[in-house]
C-alpha atoms as a PDB file:
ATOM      1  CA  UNK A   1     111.873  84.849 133.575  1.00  0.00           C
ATOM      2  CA  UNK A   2     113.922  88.240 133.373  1.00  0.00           C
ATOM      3  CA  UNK A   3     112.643  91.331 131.416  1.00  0.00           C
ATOM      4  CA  UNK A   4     111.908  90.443 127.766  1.00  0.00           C
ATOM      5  CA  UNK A   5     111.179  92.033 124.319  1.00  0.00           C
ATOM      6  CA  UNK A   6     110.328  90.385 120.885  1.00  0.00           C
ATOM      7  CA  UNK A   7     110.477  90.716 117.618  1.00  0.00           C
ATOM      8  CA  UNK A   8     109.366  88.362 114.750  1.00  0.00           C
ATOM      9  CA  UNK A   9     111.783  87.531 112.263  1.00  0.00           C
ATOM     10  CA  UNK A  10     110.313  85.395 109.323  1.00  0.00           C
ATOM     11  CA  UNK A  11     109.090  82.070 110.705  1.00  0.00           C
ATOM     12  CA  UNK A  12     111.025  82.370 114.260  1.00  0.00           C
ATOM     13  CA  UNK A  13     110.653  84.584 117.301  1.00  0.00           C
ATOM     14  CA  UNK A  14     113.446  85.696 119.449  1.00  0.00           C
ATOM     15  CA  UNK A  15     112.873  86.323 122.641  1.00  0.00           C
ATOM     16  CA  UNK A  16     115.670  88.570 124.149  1.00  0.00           C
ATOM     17  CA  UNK A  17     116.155  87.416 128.146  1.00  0.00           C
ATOM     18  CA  UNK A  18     117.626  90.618 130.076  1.00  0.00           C
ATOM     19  CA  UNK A  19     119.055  90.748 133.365  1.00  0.00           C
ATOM     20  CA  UNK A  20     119.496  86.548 133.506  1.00  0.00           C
ATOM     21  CA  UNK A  21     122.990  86.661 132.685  1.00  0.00           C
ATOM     22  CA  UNK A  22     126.149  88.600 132.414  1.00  0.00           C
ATOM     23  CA  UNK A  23     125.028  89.034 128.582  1.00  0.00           C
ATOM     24  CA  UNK A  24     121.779  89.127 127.068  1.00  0.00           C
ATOM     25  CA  UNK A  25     121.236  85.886 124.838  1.00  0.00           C
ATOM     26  CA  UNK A  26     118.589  85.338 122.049  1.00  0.00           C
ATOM     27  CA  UNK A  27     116.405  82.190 122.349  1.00  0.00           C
ATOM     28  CA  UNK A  28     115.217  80.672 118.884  1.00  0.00           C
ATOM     29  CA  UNK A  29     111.555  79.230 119.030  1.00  0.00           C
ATOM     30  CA  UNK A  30     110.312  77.907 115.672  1.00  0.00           C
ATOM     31  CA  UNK A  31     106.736  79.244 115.358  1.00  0.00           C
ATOM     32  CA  UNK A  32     103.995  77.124 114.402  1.00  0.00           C
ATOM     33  CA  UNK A  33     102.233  80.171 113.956  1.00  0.00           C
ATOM     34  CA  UNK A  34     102.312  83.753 112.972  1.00  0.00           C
ATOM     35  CA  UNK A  35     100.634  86.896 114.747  1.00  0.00           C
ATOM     36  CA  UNK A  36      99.825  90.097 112.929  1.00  0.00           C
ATOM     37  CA  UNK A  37      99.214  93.166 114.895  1.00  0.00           C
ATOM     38  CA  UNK A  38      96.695  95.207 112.401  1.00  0.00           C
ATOM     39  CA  UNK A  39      93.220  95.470 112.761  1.00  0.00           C
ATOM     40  CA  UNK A  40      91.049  92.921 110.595  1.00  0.00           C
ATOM     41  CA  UNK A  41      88.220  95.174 110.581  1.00  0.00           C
ATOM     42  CA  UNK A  42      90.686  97.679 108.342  1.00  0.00           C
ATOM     43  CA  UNK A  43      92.842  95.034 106.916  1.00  0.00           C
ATOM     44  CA  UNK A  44      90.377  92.009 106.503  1.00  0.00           C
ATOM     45  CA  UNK A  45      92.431  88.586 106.400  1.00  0.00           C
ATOM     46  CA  UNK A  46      93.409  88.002 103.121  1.00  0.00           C
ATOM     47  CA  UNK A  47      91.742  84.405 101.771  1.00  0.00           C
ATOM     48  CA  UNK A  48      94.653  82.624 101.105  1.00  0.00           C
ATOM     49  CA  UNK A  49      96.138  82.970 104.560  1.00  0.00           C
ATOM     50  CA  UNK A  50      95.898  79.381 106.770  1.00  0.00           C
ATOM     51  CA  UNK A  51      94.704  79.304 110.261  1.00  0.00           C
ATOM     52  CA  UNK A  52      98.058  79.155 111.693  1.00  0.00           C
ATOM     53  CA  UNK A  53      98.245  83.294 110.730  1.00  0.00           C
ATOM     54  CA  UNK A  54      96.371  84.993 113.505  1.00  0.00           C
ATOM     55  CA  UNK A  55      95.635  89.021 113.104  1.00  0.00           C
ATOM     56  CA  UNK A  56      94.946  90.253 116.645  1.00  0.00           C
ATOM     57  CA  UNK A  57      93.975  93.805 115.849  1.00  0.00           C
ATOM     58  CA  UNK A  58      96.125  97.325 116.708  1.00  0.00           C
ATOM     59  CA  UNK A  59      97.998  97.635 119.859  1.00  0.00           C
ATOM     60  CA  UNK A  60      97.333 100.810 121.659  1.00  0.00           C
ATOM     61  CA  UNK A  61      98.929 102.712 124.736  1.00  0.00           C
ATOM     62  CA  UNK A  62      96.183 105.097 126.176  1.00  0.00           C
ATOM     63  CA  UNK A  63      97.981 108.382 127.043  1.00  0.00           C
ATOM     64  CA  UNK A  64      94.697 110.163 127.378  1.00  0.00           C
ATOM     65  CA  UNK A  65      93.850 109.870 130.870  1.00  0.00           C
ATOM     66  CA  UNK A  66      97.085 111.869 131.805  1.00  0.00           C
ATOM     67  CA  UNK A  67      97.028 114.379 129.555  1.00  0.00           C
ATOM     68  CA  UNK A  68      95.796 117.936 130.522  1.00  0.00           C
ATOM     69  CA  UNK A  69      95.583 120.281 127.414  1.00  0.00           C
ATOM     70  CA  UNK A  70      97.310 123.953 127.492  1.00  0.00           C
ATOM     71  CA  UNK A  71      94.493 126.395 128.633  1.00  0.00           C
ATOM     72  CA  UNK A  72      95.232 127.827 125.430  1.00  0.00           C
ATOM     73  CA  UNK A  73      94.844 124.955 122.850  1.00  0.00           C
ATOM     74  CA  UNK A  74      91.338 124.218 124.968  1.00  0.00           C
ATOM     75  CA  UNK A  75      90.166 127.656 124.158  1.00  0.00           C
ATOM     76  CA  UNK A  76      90.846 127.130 120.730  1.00  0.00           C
ATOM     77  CA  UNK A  77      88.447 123.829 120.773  1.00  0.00           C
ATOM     78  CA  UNK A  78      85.936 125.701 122.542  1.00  0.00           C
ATOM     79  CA  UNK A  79      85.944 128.283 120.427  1.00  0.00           C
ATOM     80  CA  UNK A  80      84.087 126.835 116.970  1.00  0.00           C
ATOM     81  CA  UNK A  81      83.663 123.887 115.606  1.00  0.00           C
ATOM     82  CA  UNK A  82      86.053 120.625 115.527  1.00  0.00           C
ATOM     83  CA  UNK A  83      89.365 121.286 113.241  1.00  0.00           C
ATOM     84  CA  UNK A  84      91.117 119.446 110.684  1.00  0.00           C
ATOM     85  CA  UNK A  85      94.239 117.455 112.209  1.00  0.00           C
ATOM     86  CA  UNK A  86      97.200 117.919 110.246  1.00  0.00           C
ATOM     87  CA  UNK A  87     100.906 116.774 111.267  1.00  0.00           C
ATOM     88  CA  UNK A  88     102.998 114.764 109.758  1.00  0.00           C
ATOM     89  CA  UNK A  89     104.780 113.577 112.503  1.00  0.00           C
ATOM     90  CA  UNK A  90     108.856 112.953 112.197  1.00  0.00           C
ATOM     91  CA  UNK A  91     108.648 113.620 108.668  1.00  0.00           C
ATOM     92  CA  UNK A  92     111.358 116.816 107.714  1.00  0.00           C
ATOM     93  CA  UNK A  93     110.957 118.114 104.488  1.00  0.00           C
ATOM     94  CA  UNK A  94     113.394 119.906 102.474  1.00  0.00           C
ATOM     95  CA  UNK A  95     111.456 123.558 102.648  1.00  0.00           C
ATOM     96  CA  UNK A  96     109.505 123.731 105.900  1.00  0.00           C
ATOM     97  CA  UNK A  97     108.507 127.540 104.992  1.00  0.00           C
ATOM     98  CA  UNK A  98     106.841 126.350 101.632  1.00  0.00           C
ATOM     99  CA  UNK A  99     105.176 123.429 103.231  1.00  0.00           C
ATOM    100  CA  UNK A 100     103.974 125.605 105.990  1.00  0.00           C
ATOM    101  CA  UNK A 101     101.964 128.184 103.512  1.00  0.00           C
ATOM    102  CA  UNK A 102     100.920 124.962 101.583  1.00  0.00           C
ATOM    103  CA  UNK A 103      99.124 124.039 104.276  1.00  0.00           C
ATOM    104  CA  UNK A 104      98.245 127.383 105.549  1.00  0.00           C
ATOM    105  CA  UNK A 105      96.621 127.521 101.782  1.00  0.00           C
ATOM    106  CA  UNK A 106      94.858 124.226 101.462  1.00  0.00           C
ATOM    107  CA  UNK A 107      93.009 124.927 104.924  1.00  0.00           C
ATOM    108  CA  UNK A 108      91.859 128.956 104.136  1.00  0.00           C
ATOM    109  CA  UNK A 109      90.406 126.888 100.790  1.00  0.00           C
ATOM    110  CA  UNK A 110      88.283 124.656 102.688  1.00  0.00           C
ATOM    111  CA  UNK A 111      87.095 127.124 104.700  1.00  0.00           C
ATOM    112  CA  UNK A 112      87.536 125.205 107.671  1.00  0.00           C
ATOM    113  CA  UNK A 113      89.683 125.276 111.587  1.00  0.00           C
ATOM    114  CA  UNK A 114      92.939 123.446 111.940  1.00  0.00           C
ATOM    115  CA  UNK A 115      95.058 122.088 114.166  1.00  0.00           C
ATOM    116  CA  UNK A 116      98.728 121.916 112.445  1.00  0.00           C
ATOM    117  CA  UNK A 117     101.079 120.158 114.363  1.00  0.00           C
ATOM    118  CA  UNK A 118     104.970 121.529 114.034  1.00  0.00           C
ATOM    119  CA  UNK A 119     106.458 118.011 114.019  1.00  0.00           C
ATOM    120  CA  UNK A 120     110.248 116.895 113.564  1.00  0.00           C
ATOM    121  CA  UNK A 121     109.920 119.483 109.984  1.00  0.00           C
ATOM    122  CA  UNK A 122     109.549 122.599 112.329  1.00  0.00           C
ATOM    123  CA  UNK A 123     106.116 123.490 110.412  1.00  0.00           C
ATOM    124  CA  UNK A 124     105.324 127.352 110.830  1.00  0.00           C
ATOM    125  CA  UNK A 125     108.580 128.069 113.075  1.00  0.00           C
ATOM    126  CA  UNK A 126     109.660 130.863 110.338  1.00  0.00           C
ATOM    127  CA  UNK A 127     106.111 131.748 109.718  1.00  0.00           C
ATOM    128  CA  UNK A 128     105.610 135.424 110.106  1.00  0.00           C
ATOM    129  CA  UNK A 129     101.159 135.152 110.705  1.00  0.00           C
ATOM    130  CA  UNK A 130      99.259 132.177 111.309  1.00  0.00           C
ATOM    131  CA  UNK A 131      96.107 132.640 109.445  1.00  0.00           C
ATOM    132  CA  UNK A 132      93.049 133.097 111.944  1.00  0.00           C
ATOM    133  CA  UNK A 133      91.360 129.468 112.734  1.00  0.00           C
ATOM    134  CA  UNK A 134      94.629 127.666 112.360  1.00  0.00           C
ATOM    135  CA  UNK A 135      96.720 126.550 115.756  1.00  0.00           C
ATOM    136  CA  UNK A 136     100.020 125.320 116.009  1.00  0.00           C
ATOM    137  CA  UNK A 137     100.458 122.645 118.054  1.00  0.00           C
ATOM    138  CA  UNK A 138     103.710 120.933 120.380  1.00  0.00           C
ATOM    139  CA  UNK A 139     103.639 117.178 121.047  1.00  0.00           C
ATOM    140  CA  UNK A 140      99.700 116.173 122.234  1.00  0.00           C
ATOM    141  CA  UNK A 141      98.735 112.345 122.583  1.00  0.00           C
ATOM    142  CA  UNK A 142      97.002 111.379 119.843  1.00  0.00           C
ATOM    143  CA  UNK A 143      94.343 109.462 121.540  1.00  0.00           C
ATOM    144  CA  UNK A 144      93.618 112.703 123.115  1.00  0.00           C
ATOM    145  CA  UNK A 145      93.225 114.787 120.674  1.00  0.00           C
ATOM    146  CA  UNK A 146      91.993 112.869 117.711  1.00  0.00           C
ATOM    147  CA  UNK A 147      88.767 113.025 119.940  1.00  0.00           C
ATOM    148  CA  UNK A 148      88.650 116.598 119.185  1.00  0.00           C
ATOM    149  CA  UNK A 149      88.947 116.952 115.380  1.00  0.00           C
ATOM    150  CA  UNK A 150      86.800 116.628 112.321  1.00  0.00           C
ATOM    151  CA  UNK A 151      89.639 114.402 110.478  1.00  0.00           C
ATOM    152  CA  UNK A 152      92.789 113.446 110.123  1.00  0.00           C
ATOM    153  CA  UNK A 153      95.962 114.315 107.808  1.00  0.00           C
ATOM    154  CA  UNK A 154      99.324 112.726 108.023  1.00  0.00           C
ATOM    155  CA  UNK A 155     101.669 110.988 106.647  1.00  0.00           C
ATOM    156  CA  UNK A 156     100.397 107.331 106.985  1.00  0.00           C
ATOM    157  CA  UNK A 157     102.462 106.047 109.592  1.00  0.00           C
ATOM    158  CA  UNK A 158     100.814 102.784 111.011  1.00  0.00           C
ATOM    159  CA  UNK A 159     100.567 103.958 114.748  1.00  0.00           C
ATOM    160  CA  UNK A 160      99.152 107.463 113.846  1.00  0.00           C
ATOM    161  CA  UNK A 161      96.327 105.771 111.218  1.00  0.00           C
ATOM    162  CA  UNK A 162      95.130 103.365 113.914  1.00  0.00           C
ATOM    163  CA  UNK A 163      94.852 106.012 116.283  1.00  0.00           C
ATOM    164  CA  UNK A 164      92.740 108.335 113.642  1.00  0.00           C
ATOM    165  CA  UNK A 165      90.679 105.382 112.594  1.00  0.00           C
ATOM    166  CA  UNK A 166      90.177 104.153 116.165  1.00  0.00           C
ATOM    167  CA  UNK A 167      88.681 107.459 117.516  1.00  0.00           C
ATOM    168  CA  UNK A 168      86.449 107.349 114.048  1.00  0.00           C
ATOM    169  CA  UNK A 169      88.127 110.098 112.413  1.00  0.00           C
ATOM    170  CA  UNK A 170      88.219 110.325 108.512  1.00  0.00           C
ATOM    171  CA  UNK A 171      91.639 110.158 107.386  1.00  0.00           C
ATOM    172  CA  UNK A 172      94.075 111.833 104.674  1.00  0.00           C
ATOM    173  CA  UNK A 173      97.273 110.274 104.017  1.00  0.00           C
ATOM    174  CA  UNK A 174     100.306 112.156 102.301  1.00  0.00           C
ATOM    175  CA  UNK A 175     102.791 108.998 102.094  1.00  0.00           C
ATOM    176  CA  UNK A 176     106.010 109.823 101.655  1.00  0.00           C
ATOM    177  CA  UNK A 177     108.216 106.537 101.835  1.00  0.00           C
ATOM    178  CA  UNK A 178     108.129 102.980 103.285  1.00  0.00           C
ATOM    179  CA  UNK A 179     104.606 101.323 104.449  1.00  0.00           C
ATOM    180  CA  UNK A 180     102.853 104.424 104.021  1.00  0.00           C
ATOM    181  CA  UNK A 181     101.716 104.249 100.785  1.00  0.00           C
ATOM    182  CA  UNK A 182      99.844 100.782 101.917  1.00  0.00           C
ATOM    183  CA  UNK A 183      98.341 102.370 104.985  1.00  0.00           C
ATOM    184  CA  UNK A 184      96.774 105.029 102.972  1.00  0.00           C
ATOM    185  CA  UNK A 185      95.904 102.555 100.208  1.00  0.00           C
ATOM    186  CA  UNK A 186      94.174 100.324 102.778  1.00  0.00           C
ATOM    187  CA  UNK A 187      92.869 103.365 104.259  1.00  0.00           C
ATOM    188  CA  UNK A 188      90.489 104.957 100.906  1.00  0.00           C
ATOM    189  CA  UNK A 189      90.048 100.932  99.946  1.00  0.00           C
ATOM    190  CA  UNK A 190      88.037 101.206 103.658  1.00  0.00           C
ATOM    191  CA  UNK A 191      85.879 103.773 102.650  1.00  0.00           C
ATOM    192  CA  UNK A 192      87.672 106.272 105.713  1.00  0.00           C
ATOM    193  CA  UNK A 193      89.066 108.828 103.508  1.00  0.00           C
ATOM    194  CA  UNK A 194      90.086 109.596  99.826  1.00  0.00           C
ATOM    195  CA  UNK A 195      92.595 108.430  98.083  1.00  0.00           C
ATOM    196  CA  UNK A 196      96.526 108.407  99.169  1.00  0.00           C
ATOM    197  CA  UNK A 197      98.363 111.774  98.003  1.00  0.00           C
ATOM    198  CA  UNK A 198     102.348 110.973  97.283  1.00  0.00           C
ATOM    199  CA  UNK A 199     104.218 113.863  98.972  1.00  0.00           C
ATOM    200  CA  UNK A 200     105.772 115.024  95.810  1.00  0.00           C
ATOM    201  CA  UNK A 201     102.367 115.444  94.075  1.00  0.00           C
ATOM    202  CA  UNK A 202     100.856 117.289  96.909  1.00  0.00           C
ATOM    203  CA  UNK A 203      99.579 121.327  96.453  1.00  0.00           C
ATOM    204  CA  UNK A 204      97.312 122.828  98.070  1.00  0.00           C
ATOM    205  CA  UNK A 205      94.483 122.740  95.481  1.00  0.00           C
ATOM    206  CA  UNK A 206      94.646 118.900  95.677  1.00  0.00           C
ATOM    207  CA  UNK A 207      95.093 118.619 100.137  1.00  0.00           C
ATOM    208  CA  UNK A 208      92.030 121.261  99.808  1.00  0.00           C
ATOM    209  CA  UNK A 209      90.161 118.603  98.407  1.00  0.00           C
ATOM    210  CA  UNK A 210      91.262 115.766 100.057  1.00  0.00           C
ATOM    211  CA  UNK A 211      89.465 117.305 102.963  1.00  0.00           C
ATOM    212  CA  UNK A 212      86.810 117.943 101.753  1.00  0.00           C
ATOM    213  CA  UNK A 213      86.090 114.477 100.603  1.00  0.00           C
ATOM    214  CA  UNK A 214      86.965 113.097 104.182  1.00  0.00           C
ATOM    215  CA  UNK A 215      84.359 115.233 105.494  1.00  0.00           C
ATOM    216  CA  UNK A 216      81.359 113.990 103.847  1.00  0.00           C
ATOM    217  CA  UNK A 217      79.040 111.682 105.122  1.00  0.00           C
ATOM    218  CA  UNK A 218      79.621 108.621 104.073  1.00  0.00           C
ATOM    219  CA  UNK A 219      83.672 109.200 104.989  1.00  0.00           C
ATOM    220  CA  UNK A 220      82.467 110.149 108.069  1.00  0.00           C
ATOM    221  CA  UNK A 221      79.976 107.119 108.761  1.00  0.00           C
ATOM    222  CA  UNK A 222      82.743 104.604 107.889  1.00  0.00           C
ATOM    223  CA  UNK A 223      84.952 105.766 109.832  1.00  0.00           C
ATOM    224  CA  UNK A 224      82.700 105.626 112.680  1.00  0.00           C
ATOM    225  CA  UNK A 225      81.916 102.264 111.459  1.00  0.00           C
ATOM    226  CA  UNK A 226      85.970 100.890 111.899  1.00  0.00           C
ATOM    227  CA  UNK A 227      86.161 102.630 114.956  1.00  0.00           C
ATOM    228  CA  UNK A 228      83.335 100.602 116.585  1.00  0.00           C
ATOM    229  CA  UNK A 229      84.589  97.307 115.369  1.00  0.00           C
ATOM    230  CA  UNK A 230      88.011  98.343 116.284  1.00  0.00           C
ATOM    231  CA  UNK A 231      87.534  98.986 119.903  1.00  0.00           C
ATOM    232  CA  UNK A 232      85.919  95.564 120.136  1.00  0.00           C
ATOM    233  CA  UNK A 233      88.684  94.020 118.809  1.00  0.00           C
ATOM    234  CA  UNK A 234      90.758  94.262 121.806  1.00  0.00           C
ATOM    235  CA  UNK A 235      94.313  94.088 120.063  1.00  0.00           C
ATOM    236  CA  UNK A 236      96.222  94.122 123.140  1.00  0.00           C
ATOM    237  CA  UNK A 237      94.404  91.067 125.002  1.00  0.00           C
ATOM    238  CA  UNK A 238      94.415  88.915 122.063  1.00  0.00           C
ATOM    239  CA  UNK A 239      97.912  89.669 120.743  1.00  0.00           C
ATOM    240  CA  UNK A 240      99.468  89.217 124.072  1.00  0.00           C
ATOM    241  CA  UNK A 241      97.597  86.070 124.825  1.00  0.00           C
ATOM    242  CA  UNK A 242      98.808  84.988 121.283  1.00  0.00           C
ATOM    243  CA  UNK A 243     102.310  85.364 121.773  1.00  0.00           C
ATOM    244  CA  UNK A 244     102.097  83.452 125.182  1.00  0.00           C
ATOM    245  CA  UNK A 245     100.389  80.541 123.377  1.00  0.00           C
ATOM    246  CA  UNK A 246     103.367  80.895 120.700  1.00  0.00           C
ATOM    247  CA  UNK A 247     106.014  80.442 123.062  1.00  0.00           C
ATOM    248  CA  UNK A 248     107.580  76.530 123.631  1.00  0.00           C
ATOM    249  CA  UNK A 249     107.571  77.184 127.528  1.00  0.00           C
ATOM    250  CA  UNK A 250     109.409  73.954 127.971  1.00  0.00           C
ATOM    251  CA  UNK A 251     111.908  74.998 125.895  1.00  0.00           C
ATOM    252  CA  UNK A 252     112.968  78.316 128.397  1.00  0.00           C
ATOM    253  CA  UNK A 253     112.992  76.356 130.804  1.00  0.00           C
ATOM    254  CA  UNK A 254     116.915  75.177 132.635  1.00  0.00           C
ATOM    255  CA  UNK A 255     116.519  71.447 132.328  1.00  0.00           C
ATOM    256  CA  UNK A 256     118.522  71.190 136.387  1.00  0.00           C
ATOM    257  CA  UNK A 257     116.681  73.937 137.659  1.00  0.00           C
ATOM    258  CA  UNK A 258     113.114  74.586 135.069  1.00  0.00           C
ATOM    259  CA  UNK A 259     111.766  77.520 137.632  1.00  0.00           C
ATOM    260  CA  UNK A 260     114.674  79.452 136.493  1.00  0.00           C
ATOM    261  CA  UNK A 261     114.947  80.643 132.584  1.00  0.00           C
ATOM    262  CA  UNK A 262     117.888  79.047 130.329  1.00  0.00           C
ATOM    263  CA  UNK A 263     120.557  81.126 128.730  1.00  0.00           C
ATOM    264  CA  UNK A 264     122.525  78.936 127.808  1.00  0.00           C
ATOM    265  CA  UNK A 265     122.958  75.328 125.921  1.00  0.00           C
ATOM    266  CA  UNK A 266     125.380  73.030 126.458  1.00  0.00           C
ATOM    267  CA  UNK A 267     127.187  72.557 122.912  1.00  0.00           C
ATOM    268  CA  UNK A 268     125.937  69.392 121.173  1.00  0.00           C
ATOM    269  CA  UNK A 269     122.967  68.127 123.562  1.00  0.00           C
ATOM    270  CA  UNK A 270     119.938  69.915 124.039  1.00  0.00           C
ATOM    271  CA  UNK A 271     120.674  70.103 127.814  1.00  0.00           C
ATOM    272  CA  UNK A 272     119.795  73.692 129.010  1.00  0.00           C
ATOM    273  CA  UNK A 273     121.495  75.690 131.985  1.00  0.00           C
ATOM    274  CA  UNK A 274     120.452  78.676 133.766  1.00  0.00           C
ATOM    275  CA  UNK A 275     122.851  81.438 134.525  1.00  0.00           C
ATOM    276  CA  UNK A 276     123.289  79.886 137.930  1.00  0.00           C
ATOM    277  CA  UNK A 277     123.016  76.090 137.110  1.00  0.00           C
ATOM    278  CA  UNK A 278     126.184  76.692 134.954  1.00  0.00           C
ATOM    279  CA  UNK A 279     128.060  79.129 137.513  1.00  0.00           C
ATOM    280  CA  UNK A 280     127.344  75.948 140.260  1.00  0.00           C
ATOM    281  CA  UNK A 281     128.544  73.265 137.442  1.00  0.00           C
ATOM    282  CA  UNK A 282     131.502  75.683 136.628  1.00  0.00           C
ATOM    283  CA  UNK A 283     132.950  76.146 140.152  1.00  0.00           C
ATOM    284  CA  UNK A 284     132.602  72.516 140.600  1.00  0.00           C
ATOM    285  CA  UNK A 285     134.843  71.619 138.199  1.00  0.00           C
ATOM    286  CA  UNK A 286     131.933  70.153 136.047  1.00  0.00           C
ATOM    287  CA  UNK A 287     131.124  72.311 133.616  1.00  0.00           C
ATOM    288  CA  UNK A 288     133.644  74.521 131.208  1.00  0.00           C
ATOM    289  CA  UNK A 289     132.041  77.864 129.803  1.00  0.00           C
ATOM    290  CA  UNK A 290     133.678  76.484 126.792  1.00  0.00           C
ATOM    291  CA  UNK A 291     131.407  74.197 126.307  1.00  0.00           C
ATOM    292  CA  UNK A 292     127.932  76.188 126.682  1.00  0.00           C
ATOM    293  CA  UNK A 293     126.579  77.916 123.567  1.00  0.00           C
ATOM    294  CA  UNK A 294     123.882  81.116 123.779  1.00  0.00           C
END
């Protein structure tokens, strides 16, 4: 089989076959089941969904173990005790410079370090003094450095709240459109951090004390809590070994030559061909291209 990606679309998964063919073609595969990749231990499985919905748990790509920190962000850690996280990622707001001494405000309030990443919105590039205990940060893994903080604040995207909840970290989401709004729903119906703040509600009397209630105890011990059952869940394994048990095999397969994948059909039979079973048939006069279908 050539070089694939996926993508589930309702109750069928296409399975994109490059490098088979002259042109990539898309393989339909009814699914007899469905795979969710969210973690059950934040998102438990909701009763009225049948066995043949699987949820296999986040997927995660460890950049950790080749990152090095800048000398001068690692000073910074050293120096005290673990910051507050906050980014919001590729989020660009209207007025950078006003959400920049929002945030600047919200953090001297709590009295605690932060780490306030510049993002897509170009946080603090105008700024003319960064208060003491606050760094600006470039583009650090998150797997890294959420290892490093007190808690979390973003914007709820689903890759950036697995991460914080995965490395235990008590999270603050500022939603601002899409899915976001669920992930911080799901995230304060957890027990991991406080309630969701909507962008256009946020000041820095309310982030202040969004903080604050992520920091106590029981935030803190919850979040340690999903972050244990989390990293047992193995979301990788089982949703790879998922999709494999998904797939019709038989139905990839060229029915002349089955080691080799089938790209295309021949129109009205369910006779499959290989890129080269239908070059062979076509030189020999067998076979029209006219006649296959992707």
């Amino acid at each position: 089989m050539g070089s694939w990606n996926a993508c589930a679309i309702e109750d069928t998964i296409y399975v994109l076959l490059v490098g088979t063919c002259s042109a990539a073609s898309y393989l339909p595969i009814t699914l007899k089941n469905s795979l969710k990749s969210r973690s059950p231990a934040l998102i438990p499985k909701p009763k009225d969904w049948g066995h043949h919905i699987s949820i296999s748990g986040f997927y995660f790509l460890s950049l950790a173990s080749n990152y090095h920190p800048d000398p001068e962000l690692a000073a910074f850690l050293a120096a005290g005790p673990a910051p507050v996280y906050i980014g919001f990622g590729s989020i660009v707001v209207d007025d950078p410079n006003a959400m920049t001494a929002l945030i600047f405000d919200a953090v001297k309030k709590t009295g605690h370090r932060a780490l306030v990443s510049k993002g897509w919105g170009g946080f603090g590039a105008d700024q003319p003094g960064i208060p003491e205990g606050v760094y600006m940060l470039g583009n650090v893994p998150h797997d890294w450095l959420f290892k490093h903080v007190s808690c979390v604040v973003h914007h709820g995207g689903a890759g950036t709240t697995a991460a914080g909840i995965a490395c235990g970290k008590p999270t603050v989401v500022v939603p601002f459109f899409g899915d976001q709004p669920f992930w911080g729903a799901m995230v304060a119906k957890a027990g991991a951090g406080p309630t969701p703040i909507p962008y256009k509600q946020l000041t820095s009397d309310a982030l202040a004390e969004a903080i604050m209630e992520a920091l106590k105890p029981t935030s803190l011990e919850r979040a340690q809590e999903l972050s244990d059952m989390i990293n047992k869940e193995k979301g990788s394994d089982k949703g790879a070994q998922s999709f494999h048990q998904m797939l019709e095999v038989d139905k990839l397969r060229c029915s002349l030559v089955p080691r080799r994948t089938a790209v295309w059909r021949v129109k009205r039979t369910q006779v499959r061909l290989s890129a080269l079973a239908a070059t062979v048939l076509a030189q020999e006069g067998e076979l029209n291209f006219g006649d296959l279908k992707l």
